[in-house]
N, C-alpha and C. Protein backbone atom coordinates (compact mmCIF):
# COMPACT_ATOMS: atom_id res chain seq x y z
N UNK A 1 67.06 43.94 24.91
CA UNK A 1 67.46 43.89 23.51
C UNK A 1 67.44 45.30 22.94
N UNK A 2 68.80 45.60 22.79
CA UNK A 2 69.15 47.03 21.98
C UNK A 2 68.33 47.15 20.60
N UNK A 3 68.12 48.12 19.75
CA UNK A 3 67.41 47.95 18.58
C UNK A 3 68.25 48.62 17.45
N UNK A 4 69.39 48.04 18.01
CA UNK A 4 70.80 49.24 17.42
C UNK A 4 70.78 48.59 15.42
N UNK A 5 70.88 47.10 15.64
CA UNK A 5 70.89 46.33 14.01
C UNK A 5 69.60 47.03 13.11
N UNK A 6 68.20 46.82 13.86
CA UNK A 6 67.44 47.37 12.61
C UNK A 6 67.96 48.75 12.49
N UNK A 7 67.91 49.25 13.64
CA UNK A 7 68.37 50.88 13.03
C UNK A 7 70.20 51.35 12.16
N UNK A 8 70.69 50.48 12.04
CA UNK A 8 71.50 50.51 11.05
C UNK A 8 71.45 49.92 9.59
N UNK A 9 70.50 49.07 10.17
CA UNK A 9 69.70 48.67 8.51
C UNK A 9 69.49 49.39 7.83
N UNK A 10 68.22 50.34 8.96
CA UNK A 10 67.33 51.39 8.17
C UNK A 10 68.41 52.82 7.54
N UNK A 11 69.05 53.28 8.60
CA UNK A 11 70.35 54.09 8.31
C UNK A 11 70.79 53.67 6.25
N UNK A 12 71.39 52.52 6.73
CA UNK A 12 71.89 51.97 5.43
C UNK A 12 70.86 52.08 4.36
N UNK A 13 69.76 51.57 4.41
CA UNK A 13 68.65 52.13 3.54
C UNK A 13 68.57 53.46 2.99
N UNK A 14 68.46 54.19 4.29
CA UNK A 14 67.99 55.37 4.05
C UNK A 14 69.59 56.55 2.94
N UNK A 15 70.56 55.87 2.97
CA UNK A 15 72.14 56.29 2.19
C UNK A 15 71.73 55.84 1.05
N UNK A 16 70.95 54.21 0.61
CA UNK A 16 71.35 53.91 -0.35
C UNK A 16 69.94 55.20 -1.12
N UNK A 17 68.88 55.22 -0.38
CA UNK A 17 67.92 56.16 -1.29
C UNK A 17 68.79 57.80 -1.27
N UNK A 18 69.57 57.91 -0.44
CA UNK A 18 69.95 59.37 -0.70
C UNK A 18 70.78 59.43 -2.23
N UNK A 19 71.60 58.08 -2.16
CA UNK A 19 72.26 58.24 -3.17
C UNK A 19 71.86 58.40 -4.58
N UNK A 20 70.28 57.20 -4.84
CA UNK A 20 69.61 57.62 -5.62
C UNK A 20 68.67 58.46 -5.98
N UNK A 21 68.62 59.36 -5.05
CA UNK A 21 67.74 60.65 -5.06
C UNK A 21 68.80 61.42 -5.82
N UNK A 22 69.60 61.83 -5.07
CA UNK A 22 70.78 62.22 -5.62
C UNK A 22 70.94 62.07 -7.29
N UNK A 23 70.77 61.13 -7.44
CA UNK A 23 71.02 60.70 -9.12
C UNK A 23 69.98 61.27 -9.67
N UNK A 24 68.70 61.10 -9.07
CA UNK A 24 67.54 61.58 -9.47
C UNK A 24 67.65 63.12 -10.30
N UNK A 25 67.93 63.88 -9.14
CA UNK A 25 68.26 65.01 -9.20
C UNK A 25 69.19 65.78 -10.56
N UNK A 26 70.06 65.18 -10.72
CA UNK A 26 70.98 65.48 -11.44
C UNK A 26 70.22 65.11 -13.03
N UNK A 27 69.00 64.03 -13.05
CA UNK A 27 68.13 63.89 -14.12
C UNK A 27 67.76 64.87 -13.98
N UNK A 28 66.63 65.30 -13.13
CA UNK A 28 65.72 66.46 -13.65
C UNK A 28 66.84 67.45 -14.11
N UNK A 29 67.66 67.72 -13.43
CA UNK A 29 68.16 69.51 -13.88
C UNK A 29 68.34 69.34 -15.53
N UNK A 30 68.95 67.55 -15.66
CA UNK A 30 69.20 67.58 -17.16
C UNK A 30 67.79 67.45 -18.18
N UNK A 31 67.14 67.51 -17.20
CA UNK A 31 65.47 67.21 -18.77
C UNK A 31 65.33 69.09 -18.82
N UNK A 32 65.70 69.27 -17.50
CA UNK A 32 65.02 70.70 -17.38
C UNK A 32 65.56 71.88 -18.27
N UNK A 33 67.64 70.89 -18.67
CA UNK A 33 68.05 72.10 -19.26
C UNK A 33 67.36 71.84 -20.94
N UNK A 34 67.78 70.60 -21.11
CA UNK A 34 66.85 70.34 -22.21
C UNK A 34 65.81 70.43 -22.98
N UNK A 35 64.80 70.93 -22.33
CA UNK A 35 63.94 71.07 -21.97
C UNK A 35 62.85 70.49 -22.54
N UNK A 36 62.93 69.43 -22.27
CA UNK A 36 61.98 68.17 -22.65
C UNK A 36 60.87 67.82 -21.38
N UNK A 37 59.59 68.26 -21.68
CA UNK A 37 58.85 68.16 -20.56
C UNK A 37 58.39 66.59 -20.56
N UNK A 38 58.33 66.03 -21.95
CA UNK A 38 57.64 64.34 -21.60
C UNK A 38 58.82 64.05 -20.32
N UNK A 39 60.44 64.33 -20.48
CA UNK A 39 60.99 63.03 -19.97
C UNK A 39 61.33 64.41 -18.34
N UNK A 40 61.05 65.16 -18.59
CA UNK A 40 60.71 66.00 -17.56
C UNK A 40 59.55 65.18 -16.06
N UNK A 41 58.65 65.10 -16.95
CA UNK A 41 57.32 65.01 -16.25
C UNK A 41 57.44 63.12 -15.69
N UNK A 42 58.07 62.59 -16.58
CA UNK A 42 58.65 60.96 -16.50
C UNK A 42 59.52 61.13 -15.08
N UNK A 43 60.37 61.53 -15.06
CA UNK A 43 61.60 61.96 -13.95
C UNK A 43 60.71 62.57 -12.56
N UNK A 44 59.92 63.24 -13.06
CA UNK A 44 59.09 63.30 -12.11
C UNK A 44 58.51 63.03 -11.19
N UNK A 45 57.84 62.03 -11.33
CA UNK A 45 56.94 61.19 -11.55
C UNK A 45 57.41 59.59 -10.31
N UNK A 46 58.98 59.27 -11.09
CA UNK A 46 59.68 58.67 -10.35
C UNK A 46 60.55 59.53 -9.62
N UNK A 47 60.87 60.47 -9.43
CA UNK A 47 61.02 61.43 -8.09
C UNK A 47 59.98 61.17 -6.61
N UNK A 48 58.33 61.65 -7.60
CA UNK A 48 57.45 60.97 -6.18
C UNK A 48 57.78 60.22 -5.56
N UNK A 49 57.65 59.07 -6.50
CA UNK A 49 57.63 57.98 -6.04
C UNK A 49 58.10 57.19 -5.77
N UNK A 50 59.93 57.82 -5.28
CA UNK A 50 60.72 57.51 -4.41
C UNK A 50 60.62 58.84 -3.19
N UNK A 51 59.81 59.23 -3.10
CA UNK A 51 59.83 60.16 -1.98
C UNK A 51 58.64 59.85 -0.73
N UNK A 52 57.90 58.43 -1.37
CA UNK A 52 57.05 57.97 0.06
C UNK A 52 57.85 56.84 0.30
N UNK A 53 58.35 55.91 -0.20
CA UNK A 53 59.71 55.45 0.57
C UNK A 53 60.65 56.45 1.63
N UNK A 54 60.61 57.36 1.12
CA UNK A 54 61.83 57.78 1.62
C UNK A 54 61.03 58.38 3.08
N UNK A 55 60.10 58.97 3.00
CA UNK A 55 58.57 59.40 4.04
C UNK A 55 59.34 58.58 5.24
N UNK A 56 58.80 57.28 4.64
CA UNK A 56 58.52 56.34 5.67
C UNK A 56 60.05 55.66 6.42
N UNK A 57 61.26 55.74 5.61
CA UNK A 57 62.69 55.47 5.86
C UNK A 57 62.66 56.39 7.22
N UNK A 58 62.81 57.72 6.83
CA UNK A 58 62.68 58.72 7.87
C UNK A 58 61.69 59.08 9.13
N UNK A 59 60.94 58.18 8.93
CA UNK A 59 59.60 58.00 10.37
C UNK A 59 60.48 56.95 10.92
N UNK A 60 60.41 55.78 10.53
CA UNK A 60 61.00 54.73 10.91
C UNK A 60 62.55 54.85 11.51
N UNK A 61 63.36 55.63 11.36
CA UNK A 61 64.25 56.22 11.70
C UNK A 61 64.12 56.62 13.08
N UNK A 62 63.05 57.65 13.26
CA UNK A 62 62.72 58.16 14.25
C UNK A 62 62.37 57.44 15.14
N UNK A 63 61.47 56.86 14.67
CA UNK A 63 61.02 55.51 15.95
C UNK A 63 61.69 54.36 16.25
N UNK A 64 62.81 54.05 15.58
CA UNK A 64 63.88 53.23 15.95
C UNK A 64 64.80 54.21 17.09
N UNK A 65 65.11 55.03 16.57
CA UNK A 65 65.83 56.13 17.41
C UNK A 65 65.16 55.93 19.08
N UNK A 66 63.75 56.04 18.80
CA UNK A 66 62.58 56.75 19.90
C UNK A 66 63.08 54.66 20.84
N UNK A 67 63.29 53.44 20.45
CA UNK A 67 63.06 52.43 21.22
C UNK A 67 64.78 52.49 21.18
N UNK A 68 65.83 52.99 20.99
CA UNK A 68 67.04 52.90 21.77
C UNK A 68 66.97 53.76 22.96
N UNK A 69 66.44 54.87 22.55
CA UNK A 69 66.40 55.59 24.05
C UNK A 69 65.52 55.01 25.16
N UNK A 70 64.24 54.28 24.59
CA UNK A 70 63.74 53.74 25.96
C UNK A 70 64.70 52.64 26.48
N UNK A 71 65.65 51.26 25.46
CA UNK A 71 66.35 50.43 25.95
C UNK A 71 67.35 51.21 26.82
N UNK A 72 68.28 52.36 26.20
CA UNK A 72 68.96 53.10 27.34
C UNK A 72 68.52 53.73 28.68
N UNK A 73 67.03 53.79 28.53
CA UNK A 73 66.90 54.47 29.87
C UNK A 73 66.83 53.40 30.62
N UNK A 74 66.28 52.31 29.88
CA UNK A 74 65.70 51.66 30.98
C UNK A 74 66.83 50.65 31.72
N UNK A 75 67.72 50.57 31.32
CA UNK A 75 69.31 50.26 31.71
C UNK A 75 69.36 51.41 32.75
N UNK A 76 69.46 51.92 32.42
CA UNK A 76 70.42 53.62 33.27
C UNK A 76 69.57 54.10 34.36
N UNK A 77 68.03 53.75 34.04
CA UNK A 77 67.70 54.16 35.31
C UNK A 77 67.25 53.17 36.21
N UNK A 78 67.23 51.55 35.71
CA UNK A 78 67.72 50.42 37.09
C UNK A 78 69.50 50.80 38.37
N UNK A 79 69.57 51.16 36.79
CA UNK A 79 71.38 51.10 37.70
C UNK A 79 71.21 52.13 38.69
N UNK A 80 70.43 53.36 37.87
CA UNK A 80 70.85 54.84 38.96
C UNK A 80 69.62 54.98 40.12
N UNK A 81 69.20 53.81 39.90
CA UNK A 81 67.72 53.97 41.10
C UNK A 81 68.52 53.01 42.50
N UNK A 82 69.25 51.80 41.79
CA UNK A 82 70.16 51.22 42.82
C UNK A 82 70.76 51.63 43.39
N UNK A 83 71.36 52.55 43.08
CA UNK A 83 73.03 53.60 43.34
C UNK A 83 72.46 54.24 44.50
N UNK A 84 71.01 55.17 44.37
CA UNK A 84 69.94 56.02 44.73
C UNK A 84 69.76 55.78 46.31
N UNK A 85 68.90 53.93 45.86
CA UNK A 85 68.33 53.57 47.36
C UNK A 85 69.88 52.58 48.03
N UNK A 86 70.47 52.68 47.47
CA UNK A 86 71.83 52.10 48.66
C UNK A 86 72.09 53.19 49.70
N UNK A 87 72.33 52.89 51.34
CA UNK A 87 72.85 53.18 52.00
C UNK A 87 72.10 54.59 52.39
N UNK A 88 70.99 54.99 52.48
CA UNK A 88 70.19 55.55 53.00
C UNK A 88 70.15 57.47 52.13
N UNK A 89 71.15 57.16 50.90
CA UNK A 89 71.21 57.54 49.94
C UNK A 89 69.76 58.62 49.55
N UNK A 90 68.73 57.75 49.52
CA UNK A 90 67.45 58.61 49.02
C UNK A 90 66.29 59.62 50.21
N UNK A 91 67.23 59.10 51.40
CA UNK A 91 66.48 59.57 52.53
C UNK A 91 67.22 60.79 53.38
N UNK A 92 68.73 60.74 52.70
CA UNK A 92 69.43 62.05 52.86
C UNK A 92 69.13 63.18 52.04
N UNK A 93 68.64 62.45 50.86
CA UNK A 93 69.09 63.87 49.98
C UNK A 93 67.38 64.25 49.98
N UNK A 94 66.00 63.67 50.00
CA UNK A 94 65.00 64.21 50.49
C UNK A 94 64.65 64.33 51.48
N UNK A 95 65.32 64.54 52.86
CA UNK A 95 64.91 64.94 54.36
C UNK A 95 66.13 65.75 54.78
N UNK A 96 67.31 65.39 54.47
CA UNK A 96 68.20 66.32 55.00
C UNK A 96 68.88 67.86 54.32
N UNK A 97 68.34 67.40 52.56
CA UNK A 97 69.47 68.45 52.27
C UNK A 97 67.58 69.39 51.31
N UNK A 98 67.34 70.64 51.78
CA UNK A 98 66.69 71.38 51.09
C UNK A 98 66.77 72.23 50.04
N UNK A 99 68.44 71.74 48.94
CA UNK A 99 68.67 72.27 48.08
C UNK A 99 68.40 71.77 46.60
N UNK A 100 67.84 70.61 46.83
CA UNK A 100 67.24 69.78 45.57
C UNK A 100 65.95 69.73 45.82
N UNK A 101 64.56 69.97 45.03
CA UNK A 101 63.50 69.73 45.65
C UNK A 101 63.24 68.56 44.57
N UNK A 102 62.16 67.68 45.19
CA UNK A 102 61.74 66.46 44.37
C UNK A 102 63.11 65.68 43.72
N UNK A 103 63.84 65.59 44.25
CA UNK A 103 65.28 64.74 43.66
C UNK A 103 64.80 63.72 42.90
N UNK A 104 64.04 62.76 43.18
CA UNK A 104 63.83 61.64 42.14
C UNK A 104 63.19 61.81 40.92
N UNK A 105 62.36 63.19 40.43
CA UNK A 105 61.82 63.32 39.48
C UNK A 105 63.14 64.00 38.53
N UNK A 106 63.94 65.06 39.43
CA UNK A 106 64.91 65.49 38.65
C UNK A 106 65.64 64.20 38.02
N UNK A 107 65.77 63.37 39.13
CA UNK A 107 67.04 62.15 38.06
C UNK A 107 66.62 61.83 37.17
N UNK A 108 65.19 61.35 37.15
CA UNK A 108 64.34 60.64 35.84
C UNK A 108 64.27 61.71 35.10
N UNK A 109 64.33 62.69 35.21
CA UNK A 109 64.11 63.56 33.72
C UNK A 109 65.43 63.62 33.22
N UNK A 110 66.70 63.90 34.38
CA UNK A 110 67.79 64.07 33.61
C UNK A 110 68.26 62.73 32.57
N UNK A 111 67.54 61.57 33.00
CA UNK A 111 68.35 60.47 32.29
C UNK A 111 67.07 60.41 31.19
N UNK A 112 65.98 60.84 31.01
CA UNK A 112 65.64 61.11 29.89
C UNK A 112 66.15 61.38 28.91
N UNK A 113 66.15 62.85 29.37
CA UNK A 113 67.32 64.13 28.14
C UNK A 113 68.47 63.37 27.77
N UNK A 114 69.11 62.16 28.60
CA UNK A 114 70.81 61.73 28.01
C UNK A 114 70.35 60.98 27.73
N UNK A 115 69.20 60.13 27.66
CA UNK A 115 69.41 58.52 26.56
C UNK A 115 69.01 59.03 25.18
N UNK A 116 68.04 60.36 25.41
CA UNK A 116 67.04 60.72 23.83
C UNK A 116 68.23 61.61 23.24
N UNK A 117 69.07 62.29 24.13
CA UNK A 117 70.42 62.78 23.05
C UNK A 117 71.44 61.47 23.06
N UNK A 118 71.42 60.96 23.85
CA UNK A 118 72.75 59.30 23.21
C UNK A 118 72.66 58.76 22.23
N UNK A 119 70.76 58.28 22.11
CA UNK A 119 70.14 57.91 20.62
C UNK A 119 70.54 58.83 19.50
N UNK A 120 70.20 60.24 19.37
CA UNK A 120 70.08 60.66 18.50
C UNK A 120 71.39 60.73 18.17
N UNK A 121 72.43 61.00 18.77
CA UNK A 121 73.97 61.00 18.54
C UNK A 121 74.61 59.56 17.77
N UNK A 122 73.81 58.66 18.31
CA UNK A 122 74.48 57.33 17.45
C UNK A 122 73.81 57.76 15.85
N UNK A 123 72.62 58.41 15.95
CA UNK A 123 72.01 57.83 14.27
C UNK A 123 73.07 59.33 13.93
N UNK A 124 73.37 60.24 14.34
CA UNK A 124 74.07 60.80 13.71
C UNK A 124 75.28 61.08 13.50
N UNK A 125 75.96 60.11 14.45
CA UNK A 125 77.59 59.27 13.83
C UNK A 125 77.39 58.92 13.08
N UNK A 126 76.46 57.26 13.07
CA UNK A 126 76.45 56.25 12.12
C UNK A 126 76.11 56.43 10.49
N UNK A 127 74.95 57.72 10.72
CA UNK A 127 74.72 57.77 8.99
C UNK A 127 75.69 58.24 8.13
N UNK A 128 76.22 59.66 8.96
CA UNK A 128 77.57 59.98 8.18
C UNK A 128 78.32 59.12 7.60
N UNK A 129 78.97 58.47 9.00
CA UNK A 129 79.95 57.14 8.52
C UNK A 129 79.33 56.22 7.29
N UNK A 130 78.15 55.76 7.24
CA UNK A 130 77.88 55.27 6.58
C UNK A 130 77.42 55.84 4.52
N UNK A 131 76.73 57.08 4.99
CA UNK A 131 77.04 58.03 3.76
C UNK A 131 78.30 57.90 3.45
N UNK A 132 79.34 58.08 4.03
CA UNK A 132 80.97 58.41 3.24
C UNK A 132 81.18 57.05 2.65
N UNK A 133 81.20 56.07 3.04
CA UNK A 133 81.06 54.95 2.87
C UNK A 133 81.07 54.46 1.78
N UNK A 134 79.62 54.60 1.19
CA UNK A 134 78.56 54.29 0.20
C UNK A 134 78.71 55.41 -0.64
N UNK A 135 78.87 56.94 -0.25
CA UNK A 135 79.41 57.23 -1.86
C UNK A 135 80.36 56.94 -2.12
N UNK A 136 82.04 56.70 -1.65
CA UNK A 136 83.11 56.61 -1.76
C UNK A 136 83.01 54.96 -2.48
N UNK A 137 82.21 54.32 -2.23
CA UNK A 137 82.15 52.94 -3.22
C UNK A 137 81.28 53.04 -4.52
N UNK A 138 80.21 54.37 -4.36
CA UNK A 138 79.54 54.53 -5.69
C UNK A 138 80.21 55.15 -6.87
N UNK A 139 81.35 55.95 -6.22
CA UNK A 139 81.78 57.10 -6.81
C UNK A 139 82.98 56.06 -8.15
């Protein structure tokens, strides 16, 4: 089981708080030109305290990210361990050929590095897409 839905949830979450941060923002500069510190310090205040939401949007992000790459590896490296031990495959390339050393640790690291950049590449298609999205309907 991919963990691709919550992490487009959270994605989607995490647009709709950009958008209202965003709004946020555009308050303070206006208390600031104003310069009204009550509704200053008010704006404030609810600035925080959309910013441990937002903390935790962005951890959660990460660690959704962090369980697609283990579902991808762990796909990719059944398949490429099969591929590996077919046909005497793993006993050529560690007894006959002395130009790879430790071959099986190299594969597992290389399919590391491509599932933890595959992950990170989907959350950073998808949010875009989804930012344009969501301002282009706020706007």
């Amino acid at each position: 089981e991919t963990p691709t839905t919550p992490l487009v949830a959270i994605l989607f979450f995490r647009t709709f708080l950009s958008i209202y941060i965003s709004k946020l923002d555009g308050v303070v500069v206006k208390t600031i030109i104003s310069r009204n510190p009550r509704a200053f310090l008010t704006i404030l205040g609810v600035w925080l305290g959309v910013a441990i939401p937002a903390c935790f949007v962005n951890s959660q992000i990460r660690y959704l990210e962090s369980k697609l790459a283990l579902a991808f590896r762990t796909r990719l490296v059944k398949f490429a361990y099969k591929l590996y031990m077919r046909n005497g495959c793993y006993y050529a390339v560690s007894n006959l050929d002395d130009r790879i050393s430790d071959p099986d640790q190299c594969l597992t690291e290389d399919i590391r590095l491509f599932c933890d950049s595959s992950a990170h590449l989907y959350s950073s298609i998808v949010k875009p897409i989804l930012d344009l999205v969501l301002f282009a309907l706020d706007a």
